[in-house]
Protein backbone atom coordinates (compact mmCIF):
# COMPACT_ATOMS: atom_id res chain seq x y z
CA UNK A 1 0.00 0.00 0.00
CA UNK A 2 1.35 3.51 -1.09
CA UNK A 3 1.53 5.49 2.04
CA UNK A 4 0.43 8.87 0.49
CA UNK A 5 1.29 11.00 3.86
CA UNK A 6 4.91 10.10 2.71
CA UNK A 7 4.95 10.86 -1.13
CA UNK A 8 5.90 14.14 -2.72
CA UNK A 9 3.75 15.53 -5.64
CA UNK A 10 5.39 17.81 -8.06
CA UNK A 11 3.42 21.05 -8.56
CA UNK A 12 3.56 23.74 -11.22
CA UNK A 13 2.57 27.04 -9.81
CA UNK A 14 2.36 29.56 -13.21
CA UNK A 15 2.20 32.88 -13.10
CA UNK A 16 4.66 35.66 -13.02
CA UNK A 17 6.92 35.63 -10.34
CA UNK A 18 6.93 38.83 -8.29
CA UNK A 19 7.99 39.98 -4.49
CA UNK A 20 5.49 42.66 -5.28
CA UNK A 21 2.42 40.63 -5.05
CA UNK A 22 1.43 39.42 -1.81
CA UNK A 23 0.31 35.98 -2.49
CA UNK A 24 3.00 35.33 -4.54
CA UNK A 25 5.30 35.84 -1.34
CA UNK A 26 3.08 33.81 0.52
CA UNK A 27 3.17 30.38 -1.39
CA UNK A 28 6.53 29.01 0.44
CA UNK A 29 4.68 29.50 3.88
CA UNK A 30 1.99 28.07 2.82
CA UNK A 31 4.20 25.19 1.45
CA UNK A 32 5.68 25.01 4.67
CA UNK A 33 2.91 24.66 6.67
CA UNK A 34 1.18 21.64 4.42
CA UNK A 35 4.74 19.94 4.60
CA UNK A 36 4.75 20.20 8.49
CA UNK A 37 0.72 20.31 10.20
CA UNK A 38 -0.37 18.07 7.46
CA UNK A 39 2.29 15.72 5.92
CA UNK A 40 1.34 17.23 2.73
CA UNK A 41 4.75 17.63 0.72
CA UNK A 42 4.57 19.69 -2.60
CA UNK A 43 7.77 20.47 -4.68
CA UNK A 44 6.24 23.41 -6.64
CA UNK A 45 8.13 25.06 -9.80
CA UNK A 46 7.07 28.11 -10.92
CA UNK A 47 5.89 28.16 -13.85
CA UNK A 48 5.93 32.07 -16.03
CA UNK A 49 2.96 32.51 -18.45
CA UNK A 50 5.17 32.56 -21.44
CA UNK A 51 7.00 29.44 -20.75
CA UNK A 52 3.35 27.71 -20.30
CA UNK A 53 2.60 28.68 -23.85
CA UNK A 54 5.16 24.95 -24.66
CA UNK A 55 2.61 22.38 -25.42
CA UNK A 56 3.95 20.00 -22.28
CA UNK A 57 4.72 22.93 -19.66
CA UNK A 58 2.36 21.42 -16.74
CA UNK A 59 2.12 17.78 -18.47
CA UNK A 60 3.92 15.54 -15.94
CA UNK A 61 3.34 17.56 -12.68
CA UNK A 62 0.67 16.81 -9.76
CA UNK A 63 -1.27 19.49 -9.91
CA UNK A 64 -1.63 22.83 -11.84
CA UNK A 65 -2.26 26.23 -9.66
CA UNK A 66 -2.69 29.21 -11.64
CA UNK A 67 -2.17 32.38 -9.34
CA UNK A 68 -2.80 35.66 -8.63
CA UNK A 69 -1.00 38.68 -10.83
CA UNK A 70 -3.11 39.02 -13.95
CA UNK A 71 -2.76 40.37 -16.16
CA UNK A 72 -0.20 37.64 -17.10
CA UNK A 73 2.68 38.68 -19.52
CA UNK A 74 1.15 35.73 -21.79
CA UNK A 75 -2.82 34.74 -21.65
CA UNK A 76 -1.84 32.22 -24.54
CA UNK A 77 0.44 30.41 -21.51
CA UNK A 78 -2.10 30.47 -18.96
CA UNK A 79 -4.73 29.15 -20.94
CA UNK A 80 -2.50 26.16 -22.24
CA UNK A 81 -2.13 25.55 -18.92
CA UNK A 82 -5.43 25.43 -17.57
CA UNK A 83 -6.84 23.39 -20.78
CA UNK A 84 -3.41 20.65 -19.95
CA UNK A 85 -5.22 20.33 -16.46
CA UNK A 86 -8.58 20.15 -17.26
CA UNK A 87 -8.18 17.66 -20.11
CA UNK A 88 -5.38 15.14 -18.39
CA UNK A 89 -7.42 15.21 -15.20
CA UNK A 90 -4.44 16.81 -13.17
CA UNK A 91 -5.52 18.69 -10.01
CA UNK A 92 -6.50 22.44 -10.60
CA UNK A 93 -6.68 25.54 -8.60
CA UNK A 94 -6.69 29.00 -9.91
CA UNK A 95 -7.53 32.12 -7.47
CA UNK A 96 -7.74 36.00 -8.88
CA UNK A 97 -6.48 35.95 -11.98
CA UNK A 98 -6.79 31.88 -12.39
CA UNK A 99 -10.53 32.17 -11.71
CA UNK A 100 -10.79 34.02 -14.56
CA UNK A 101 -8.59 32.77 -17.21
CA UNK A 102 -10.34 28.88 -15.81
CA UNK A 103 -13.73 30.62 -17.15
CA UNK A 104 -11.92 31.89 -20.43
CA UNK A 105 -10.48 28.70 -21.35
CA UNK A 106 -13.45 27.03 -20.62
CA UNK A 107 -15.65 29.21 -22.43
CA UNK A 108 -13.36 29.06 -25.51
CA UNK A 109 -12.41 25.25 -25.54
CA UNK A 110 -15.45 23.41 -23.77
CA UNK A 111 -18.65 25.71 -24.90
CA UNK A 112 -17.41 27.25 -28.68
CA UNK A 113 -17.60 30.72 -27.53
CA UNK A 114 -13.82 31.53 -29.17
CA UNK A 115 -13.91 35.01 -29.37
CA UNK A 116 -14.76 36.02 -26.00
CA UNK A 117 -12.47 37.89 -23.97
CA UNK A 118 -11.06 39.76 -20.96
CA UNK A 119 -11.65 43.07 -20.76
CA UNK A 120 -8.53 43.28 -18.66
CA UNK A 121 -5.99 41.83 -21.83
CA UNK A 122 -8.54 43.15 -24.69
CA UNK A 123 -10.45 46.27 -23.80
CA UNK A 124 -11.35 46.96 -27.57
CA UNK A 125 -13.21 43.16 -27.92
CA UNK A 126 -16.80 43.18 -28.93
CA UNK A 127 -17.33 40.34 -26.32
CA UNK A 128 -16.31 40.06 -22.81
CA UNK A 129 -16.84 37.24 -20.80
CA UNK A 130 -14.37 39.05 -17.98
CA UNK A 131 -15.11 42.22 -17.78
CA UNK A 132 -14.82 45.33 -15.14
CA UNK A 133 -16.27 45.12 -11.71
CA UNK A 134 -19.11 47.75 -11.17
CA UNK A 135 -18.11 48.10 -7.77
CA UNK A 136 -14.27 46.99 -7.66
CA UNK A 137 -13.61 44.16 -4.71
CA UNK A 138 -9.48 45.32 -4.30
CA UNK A 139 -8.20 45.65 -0.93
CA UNK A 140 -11.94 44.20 0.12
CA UNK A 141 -13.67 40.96 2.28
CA UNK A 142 -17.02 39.97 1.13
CA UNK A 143 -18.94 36.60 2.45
CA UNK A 144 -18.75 33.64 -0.06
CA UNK A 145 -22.32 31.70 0.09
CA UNK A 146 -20.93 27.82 -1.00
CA UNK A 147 -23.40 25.97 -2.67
CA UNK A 148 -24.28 22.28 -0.59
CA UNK A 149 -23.17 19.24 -1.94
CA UNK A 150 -20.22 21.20 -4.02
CA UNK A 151 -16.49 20.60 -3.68
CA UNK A 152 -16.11 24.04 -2.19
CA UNK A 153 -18.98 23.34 0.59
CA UNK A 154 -17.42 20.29 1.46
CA UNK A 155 -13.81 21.42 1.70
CA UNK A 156 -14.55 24.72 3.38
CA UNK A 157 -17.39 22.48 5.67
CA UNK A 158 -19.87 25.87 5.93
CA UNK A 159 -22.45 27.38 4.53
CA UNK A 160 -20.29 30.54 3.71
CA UNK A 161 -17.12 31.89 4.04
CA UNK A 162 -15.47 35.71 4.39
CA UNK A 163 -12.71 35.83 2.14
CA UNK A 164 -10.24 38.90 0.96
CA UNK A 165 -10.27 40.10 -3.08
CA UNK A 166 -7.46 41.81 -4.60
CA UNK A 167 -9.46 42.40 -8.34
CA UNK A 168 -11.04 44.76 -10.70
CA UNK A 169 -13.02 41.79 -12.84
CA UNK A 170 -15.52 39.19 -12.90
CA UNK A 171 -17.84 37.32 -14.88
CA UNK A 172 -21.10 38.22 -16.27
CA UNK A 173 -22.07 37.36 -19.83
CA UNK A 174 -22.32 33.17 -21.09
CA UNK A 175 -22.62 32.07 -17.57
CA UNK A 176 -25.84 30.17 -18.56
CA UNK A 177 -23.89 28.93 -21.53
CA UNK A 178 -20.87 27.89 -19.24
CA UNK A 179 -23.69 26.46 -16.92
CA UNK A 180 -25.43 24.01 -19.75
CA UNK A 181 -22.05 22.80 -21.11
CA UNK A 182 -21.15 21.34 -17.13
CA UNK A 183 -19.15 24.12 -15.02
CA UNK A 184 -20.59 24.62 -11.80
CA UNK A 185 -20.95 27.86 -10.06
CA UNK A 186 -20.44 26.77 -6.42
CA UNK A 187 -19.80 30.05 -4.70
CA UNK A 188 -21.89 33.52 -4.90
CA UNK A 189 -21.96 36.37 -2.86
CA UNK A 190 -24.45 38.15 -1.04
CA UNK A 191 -25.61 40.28 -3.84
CA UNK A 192 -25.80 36.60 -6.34
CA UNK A 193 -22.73 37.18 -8.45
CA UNK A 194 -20.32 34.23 -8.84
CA UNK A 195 -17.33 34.50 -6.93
CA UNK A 196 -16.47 30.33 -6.50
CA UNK A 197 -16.60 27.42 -9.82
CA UNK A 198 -15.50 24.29 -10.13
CA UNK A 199 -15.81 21.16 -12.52
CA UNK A 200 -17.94 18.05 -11.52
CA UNK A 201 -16.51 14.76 -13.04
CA UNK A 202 -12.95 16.17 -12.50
CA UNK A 203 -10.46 14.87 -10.19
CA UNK A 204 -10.16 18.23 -8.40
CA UNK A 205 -10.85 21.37 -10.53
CA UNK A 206 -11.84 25.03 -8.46
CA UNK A 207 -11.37 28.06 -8.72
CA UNK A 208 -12.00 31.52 -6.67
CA UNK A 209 -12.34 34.94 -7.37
CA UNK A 210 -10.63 35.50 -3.92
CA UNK A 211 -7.29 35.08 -3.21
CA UNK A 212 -6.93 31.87 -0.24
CA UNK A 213 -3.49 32.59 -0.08
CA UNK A 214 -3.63 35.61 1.95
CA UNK A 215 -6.13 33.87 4.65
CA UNK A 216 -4.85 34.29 7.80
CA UNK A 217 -0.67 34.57 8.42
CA UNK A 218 -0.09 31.55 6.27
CA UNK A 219 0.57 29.25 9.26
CA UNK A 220 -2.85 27.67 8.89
CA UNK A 221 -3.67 27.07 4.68
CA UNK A 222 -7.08 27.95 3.59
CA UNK A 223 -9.13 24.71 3.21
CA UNK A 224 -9.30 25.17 -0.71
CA UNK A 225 -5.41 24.79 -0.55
CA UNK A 226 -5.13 22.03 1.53
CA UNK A 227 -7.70 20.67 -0.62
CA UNK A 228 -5.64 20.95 -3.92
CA UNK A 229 -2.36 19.87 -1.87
CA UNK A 230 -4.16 16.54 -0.54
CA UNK A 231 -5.57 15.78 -4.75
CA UNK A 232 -2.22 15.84 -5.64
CA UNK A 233 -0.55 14.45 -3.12
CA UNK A 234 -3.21 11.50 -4.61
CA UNK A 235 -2.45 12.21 -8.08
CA UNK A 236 0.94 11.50 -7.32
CA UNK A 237 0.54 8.28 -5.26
CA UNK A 238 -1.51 6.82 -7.96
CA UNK A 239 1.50 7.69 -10.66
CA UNK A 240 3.84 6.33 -8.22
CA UNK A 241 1.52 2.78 -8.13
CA UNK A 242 1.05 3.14 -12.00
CA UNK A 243 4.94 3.89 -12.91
CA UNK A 244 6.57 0.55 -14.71
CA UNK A 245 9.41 -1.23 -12.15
């Protein structure tokens, strides 16, 4: 039996490195704590948006976790990366800026909707399926309602959740469309916009509009983080079991 407490799962963390951005500087304490409160040992690489545009750049690892710092030097990158992870079944998390490049790719690849776009990388497009906040959520906390019987609900085990945003954008437009063609919406806030969505079927695929990385001091991970660390702690136990001697 593969004792999973024990086995190291490779992670690619893409985005674009920076001491400037607070939940960039967070991720080794964060790695550190999963390593020592909950055996959970991740060797994470980051991973820039342009080098994510190479057509195996997160093929191999454990899990994929897009992060805050949009916009990203390449959207190409980050949306190779996200489709590598959806479509191999490796463990997915994107926050901020992952949240929604997860909805663009999806949109794009999964529903036929190709030329929709983020108003934050293409202001001039006729279509935005990201687009500018009416009432920006930077610098803000604003309760989460998680929807029962999601992944979310279960990992954060409550009804809601007060979280902390650092963005500008958010969805509006397609969601139906993104709705019919199997993404779930799994976290709203008070006011009913979508703030939480994930993929049913999927060995672990979520995303948040809110950044988990900057809950608490980063001595105790948010649950969604633990949650990605434990699927691909998995992921990797199963590759282990499945690797030729």
């Amino acid at each position: 039996m593969t004792d999973s407490a024990a086995q190291i799962a490779k992670v690619a963390l893409v985005g674009d490195h920076s001491p400037n951005v607070v939940s960039h500087t967070r991720v080794p304490l964060l790695l550190d704590a999963l390593a020592s409160r909950d055996r959970l040992v991740l060797d994470a690489y980051w991973i820039p948006s342009q080098d994510a545009e190479a057509e195996d750049a997160v093929r191999g690892f454990d899990a994929v976790w897009v992060v805050p710092g949009s916009p990203y030097r390449s959207e190409t990158g980050v949306l190779s990366a996200i489709r590598t992870a959806r479509e191999a079944g490796i463990p997915f998390l994107g926050t901020c800026g992952g949240f929604q490049h997860a909805l663009l790719e999806f949109a794009r690849n999964v529903c036929g909707l190709a030329h929709v776009a983020h108003a934050e990388n293409d202001p001039d497009a006729d279509d935005f399926l990201i687009e500018p906040l009416a009432c920006s959520l930077a610098g803000h906390e604003d309760t989460v309602l998680l929807e029962p019987g999601s992944l979310a609900h279960a990992l954060v085990g409550a009804d809601r959740t007060v979280e902390r945003y650092s963005c500008h954008y958010g969805p509006s437009r397609h969601l139906d469309t993104l709705r019919a063609h199997g993404l779930r919406f799994c976290g709203r806030d008070t006011t009913g916009a979508v703030r939480m969505a994930e993929l049913p079927g999927h060995p672990f695929f979520l995303t948040s509009l809110f950044q988990p990385e900057l809950y608490g001091d980063g001595s105790h991970p948010h649950p969604v983080v633990r949650g990605l660390a434990r699927a691909a702690v998995e992921h990797a136990a199963h590759r282990s079991v499945a690797r030729p001697l």
